[in-house]
Every structure is written in structure tokens, then in C-alpha cells.
PDB file of N, CA and C in Angstrom:
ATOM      1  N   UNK A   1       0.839  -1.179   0.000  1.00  0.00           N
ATOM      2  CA  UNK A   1       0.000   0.000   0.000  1.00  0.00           C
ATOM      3  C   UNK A   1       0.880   1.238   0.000  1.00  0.00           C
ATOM      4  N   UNK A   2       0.793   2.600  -0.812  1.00  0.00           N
ATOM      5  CA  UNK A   2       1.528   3.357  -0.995  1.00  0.00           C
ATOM      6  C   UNK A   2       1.257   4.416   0.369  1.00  0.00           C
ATOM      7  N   UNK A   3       1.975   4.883   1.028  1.00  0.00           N
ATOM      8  CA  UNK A   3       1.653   5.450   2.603  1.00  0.00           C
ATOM      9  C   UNK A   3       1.994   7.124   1.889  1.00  0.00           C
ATOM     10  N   UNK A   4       2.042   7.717   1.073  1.00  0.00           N
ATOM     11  CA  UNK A   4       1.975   9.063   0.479  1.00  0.00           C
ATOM     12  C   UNK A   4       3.413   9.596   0.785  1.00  0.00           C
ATOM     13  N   UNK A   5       4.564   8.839   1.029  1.00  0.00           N
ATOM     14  CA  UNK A   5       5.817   9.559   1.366  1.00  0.00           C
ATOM     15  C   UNK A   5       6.838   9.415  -0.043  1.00  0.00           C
ATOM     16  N   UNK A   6       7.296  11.106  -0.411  1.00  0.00           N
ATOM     17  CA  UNK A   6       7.507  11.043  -1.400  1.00  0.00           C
ATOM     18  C   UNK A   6       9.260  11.011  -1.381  1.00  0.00           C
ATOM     19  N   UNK A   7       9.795  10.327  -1.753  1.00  0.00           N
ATOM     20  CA  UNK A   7      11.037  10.016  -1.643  1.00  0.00           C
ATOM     21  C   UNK A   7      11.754  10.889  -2.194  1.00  0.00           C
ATOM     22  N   UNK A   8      10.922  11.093  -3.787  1.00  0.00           N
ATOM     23  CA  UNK A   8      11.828  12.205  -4.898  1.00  0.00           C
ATOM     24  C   UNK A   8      10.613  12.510  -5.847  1.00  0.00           C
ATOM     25  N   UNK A   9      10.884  13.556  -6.060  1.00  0.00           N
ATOM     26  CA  UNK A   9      10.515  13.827  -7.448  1.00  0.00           C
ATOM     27  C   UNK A   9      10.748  13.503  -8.976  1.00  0.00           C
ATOM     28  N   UNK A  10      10.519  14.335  -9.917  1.00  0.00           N
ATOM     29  CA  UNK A  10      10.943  13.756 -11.004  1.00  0.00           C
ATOM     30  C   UNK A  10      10.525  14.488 -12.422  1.00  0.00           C
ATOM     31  N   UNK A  11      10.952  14.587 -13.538  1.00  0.00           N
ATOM     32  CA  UNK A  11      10.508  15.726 -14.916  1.00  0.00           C
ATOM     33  C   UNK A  11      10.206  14.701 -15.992  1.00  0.00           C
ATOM     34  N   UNK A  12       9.437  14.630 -16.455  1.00  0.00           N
ATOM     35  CA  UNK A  12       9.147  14.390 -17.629  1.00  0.00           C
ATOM     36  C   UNK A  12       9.817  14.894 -18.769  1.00  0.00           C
ATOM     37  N   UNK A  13      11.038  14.253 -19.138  1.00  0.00           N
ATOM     38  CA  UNK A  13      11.748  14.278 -20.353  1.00  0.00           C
ATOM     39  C   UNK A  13      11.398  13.641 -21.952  1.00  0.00           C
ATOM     40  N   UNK A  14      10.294  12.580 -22.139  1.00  0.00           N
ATOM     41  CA  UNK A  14       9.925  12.087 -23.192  1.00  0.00           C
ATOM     42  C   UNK A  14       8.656  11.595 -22.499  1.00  0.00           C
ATOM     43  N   UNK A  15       7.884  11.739 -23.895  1.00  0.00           N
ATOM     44  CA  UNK A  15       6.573  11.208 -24.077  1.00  0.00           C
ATOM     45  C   UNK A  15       6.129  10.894 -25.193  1.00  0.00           C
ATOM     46  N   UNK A  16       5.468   9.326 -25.670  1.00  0.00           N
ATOM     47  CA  UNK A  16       5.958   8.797 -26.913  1.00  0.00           C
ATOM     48  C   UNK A  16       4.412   8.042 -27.130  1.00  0.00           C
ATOM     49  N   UNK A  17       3.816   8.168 -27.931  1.00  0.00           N
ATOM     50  CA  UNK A  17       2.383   7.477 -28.432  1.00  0.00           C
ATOM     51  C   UNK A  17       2.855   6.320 -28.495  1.00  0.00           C
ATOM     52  N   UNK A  18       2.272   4.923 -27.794  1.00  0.00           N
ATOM     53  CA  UNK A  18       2.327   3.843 -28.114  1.00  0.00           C
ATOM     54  C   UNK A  18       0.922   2.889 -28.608  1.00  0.00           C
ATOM     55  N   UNK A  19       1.232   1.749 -29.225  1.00  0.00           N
ATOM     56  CA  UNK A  19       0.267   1.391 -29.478  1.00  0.00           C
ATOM     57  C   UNK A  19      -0.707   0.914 -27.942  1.00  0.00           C
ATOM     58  N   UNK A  20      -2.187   1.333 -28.348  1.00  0.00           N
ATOM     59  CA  UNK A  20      -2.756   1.396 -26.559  1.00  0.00           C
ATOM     60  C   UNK A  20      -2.938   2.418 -25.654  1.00  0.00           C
ATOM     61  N   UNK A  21      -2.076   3.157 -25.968  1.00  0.00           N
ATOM     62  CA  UNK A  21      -1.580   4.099 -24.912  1.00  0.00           C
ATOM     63  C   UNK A  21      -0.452   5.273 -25.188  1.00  0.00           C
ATOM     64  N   UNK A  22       0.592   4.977 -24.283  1.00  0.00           N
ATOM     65  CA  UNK A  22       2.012   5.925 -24.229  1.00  0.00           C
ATOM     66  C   UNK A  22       2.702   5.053 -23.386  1.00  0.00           C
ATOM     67  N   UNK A  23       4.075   5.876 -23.383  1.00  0.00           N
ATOM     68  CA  UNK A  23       5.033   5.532 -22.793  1.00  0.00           C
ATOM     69  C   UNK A  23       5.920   7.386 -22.145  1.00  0.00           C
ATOM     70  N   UNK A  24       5.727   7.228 -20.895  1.00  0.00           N
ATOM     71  CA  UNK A  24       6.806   8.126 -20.459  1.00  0.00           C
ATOM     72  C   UNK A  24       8.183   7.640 -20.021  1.00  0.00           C
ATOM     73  N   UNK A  25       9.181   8.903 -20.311  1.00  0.00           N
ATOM     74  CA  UNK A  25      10.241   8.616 -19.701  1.00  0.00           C
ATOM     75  C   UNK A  25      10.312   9.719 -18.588  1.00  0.00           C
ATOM     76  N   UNK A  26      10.822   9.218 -17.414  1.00  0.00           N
ATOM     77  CA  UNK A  26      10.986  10.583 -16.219  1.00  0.00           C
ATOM     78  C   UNK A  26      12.039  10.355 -15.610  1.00  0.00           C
ATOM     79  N   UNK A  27      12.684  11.724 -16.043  1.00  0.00           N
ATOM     80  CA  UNK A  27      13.906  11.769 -15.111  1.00  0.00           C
ATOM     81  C   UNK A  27      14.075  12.445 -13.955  1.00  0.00           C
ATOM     82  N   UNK A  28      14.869  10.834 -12.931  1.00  0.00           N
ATOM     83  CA  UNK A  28      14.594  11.349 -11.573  1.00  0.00           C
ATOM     84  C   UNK A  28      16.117  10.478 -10.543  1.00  0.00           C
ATOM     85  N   UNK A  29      16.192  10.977  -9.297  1.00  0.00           N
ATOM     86  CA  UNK A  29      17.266  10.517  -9.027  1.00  0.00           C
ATOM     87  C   UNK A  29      16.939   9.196  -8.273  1.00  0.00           C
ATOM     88  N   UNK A  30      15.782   8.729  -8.822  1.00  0.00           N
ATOM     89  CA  UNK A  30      15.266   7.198  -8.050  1.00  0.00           C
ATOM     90  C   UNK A  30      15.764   6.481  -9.009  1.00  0.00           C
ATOM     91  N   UNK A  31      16.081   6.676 -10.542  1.00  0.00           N
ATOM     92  CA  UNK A  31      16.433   5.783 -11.699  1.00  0.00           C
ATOM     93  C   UNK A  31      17.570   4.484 -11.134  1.00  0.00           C
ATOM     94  N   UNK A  32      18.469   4.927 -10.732  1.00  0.00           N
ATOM     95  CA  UNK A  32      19.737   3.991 -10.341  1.00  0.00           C
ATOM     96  C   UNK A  32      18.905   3.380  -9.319  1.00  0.00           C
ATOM     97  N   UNK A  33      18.185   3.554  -8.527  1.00  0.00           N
ATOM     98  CA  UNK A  33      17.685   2.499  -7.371  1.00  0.00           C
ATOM     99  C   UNK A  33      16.469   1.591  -7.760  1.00  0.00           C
ATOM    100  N   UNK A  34      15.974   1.629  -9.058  1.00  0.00           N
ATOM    101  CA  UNK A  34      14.739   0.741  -9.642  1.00  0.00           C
ATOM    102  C   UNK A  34      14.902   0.403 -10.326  1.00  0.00           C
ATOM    103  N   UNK A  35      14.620  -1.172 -10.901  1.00  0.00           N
ATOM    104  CA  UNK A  35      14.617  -1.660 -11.908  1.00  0.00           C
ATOM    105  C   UNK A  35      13.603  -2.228 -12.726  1.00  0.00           C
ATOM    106  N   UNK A  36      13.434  -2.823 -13.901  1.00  0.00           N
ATOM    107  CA  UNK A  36      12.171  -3.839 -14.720  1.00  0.00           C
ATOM    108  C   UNK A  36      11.222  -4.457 -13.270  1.00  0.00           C
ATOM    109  N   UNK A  37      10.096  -4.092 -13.501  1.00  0.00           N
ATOM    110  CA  UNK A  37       9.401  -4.561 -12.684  1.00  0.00           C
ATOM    111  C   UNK A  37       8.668  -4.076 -11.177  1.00  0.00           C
ATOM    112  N   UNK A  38       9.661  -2.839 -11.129  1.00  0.00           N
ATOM    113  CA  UNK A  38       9.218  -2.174  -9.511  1.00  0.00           C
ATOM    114  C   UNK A  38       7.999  -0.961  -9.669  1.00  0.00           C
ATOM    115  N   UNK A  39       7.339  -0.837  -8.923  1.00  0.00           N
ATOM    116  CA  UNK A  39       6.334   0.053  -9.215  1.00  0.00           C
ATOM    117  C   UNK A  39       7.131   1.320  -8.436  1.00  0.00           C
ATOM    118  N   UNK A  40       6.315   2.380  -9.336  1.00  0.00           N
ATOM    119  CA  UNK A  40       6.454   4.054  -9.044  1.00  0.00           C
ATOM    120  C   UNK A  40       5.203   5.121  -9.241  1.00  0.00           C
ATOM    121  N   UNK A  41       5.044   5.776  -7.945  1.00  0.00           N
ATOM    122  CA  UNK A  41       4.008   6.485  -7.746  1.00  0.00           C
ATOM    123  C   UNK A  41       4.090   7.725  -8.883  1.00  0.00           C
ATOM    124  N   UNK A  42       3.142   7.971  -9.973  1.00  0.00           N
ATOM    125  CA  UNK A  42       3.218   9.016 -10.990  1.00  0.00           C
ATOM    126  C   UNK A  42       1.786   9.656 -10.487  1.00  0.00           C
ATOM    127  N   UNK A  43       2.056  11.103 -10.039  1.00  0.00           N
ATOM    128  CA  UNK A  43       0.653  11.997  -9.742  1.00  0.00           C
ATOM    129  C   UNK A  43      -0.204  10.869  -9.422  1.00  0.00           C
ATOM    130  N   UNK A  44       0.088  10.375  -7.976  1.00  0.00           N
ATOM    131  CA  UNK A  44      -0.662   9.394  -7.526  1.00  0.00           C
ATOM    132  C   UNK A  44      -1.339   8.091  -8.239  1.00  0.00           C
ATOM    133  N   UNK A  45      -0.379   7.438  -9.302  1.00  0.00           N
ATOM    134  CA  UNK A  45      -0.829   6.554 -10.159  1.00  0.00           C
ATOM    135  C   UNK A  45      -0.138   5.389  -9.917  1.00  0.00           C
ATOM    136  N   UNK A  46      -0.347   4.478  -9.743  1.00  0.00           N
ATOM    137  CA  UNK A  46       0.947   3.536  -9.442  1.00  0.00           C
ATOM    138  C   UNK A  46       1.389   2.597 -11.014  1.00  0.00           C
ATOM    139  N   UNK A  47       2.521   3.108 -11.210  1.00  0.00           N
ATOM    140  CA  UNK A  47       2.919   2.757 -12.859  1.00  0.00           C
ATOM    141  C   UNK A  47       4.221   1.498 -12.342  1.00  0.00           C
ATOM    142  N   UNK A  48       4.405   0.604 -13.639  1.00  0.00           N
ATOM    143  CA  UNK A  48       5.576  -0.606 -13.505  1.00  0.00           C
ATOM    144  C   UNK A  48       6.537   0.332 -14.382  1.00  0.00           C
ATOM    145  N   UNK A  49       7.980  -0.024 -13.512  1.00  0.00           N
ATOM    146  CA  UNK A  49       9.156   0.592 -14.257  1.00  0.00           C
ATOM    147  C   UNK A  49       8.648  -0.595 -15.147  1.00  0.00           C
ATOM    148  N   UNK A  50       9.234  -0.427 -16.704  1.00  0.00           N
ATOM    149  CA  UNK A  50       9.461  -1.251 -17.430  1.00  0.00           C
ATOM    150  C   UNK A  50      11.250  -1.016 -17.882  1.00  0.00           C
ATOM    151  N   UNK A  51      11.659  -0.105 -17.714  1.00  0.00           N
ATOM    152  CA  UNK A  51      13.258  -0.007 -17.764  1.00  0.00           C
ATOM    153  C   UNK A  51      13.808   1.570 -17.140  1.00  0.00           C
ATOM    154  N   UNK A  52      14.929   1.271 -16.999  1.00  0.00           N
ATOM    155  CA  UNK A  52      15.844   2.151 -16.363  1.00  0.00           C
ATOM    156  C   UNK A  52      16.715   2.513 -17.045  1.00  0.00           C
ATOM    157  N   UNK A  53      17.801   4.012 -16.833  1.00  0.00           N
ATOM    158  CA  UNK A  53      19.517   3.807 -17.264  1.00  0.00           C
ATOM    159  C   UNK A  53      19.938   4.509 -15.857  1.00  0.00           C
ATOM    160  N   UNK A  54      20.538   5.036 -15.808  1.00  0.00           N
ATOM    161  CA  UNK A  54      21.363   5.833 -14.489  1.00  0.00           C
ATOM    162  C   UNK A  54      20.683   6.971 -14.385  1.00  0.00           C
ATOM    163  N   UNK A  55      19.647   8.154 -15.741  1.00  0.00           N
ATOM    164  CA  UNK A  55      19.202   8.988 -15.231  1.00  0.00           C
ATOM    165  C   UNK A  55      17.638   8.806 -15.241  1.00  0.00           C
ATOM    166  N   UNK A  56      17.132   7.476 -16.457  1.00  0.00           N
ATOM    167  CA  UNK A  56      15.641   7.841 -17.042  1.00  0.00           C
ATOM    168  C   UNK A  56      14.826   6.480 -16.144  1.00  0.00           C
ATOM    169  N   UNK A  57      13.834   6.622 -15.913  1.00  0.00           N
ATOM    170  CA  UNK A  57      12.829   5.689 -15.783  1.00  0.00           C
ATOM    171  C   UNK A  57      12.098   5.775 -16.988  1.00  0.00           C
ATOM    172  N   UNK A  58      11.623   4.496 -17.609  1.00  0.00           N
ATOM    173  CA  UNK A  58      10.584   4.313 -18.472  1.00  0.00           C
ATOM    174  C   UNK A  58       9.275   3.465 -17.900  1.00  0.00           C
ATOM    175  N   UNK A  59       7.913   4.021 -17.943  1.00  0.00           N
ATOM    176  CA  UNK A  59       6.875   3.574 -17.803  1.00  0.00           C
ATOM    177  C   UNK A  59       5.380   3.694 -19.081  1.00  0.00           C
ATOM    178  N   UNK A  60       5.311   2.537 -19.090  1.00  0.00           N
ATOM    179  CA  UNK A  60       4.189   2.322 -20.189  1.00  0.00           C
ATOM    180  C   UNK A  60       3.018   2.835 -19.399  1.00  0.00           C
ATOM    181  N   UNK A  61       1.812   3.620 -20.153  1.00  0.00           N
ATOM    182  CA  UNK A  61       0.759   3.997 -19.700  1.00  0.00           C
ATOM    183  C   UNK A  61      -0.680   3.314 -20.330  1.00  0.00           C
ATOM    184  N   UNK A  62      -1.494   2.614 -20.091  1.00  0.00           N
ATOM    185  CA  UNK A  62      -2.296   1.899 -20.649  1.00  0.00           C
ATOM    186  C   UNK A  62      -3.396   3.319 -21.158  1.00  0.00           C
ATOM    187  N   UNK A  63      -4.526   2.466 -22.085  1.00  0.00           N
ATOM    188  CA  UNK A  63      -5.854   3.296 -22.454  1.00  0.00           C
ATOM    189  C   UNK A  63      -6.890   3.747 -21.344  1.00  0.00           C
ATOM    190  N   UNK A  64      -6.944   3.084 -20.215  1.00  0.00           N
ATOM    191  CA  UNK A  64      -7.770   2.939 -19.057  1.00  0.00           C
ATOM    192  C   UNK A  64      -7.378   3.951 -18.484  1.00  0.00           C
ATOM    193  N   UNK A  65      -5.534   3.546 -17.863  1.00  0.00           N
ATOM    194  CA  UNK A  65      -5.506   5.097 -16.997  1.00  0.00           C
ATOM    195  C   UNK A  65      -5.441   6.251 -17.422  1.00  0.00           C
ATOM    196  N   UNK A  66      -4.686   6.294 -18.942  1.00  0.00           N
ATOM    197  CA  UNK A  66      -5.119   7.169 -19.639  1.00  0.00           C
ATOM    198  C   UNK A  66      -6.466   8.079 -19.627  1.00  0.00           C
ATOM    199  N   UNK A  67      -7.338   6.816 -19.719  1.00  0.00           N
ATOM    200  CA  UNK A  67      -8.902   7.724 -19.771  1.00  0.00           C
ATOM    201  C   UNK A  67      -9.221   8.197 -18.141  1.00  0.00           C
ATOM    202  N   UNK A  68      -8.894   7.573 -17.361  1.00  0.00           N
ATOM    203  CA  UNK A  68      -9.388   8.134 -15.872  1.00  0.00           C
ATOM    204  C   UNK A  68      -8.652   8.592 -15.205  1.00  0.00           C
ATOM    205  N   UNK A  69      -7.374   9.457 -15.095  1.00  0.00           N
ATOM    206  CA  UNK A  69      -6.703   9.471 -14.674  1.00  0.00           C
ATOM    207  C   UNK A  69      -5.943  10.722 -15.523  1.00  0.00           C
ATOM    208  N   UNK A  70      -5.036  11.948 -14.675  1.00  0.00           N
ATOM    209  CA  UNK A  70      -4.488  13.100 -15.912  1.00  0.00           C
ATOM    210  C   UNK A  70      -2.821  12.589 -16.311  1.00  0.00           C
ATOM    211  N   UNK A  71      -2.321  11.480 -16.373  1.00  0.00           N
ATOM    212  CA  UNK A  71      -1.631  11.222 -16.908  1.00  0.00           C
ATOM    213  C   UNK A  71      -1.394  11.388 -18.253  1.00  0.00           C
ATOM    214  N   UNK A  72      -2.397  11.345 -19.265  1.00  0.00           N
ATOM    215  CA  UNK A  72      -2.105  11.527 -20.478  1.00  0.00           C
ATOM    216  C   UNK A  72      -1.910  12.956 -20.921  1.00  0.00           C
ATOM    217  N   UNK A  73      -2.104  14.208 -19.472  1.00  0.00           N
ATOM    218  CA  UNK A  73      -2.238  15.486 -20.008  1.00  0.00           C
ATOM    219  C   UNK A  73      -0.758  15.665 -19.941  1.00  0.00           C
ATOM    220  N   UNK A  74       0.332  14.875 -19.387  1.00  0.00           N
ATOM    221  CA  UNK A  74       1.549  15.211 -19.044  1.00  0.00           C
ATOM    222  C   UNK A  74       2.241  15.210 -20.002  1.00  0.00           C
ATOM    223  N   UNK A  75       3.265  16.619 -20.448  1.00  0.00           N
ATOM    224  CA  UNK A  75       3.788  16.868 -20.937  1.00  0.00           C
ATOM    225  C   UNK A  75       5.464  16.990 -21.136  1.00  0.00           C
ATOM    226  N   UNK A  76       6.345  17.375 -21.907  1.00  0.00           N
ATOM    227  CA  UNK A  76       8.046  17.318 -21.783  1.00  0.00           C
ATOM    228  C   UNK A  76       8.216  18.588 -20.422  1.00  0.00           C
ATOM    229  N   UNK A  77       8.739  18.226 -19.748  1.00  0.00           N
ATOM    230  CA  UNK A  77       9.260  19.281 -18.748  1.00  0.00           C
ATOM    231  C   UNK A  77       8.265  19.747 -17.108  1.00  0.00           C
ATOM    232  N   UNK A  78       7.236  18.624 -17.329  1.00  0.00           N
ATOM    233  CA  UNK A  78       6.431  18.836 -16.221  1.00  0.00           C
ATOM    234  C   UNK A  78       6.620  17.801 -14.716  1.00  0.00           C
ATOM    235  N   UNK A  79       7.190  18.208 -13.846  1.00  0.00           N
ATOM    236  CA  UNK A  79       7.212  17.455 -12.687  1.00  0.00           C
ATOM    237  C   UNK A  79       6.326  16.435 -12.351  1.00  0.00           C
TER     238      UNK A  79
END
């Protein structure tokens, strides 16, 4: 259960139409500590890393949360 404590922040550096959905990348200084598979709180959303490098997290965004949820309003450069 996510207890609302925010470890770090993070910017939205890429945002990429996928089939379904999207895919963000956010860069944050949690990248080096997560890998394939760990979940991360996005504007209260709980998203799966699907990959890492030392600065980016990548997370796929489905059609669902997309539709209920303001994830899809997020843009390059928004926290």
C-alpha cells in the first residue's frame, strides 16, 4: 500500500504514443535504485518501471488510466 511519502521527485523528459496508450520517460534521481518490474508512484498513479539507465525511468501507460486518470495530459518538462 503506498503510505503518500515522497522520496523524490521527477521531470518528464519524453513522451511517446504507443500502441494502446504511451510511454513516459521521467527523469529522476530514483532511476539507479529501480529496476524492470518495480512500481512508481506518478501523480498518484501507481505505474511498472518497465526499464531504467542511471538517469531515465521508463513507464508504459495503458488506455484505461489514460482515460481516468491526468496522466495523459503530461507533458516534456512537467514534474
Amino acid at each position: 500500500m503506498f503510505t503518500g511519502l515522497i522520496e523524490a521527485t521527477g521531470e518528464i523528459v519524453e513522451r511517446q504514443a504507443a500502441p494502446g496508450g504511451l510511454q513516459l520517460w521521467i527523469d529522476s534521481a530514483l532511476a539507479a535504485e529501480l529496476k524492470a518490474g518495480d512500481s512508481l508512484a506518478v501523480n498518484g498513479v501507481c505505474l511498472t518501471v518497465v526499464s531504467t539507465d542511471a538517469d531515465r525511468i521508463r513507464a508504459d501507460v495503458g488506455p484505461e488510466t489514460i482515460r481516468v486518470t491526468t496522466l495523459g495530459e503530461l507533458t516534456r518538462g512537467r514534474a
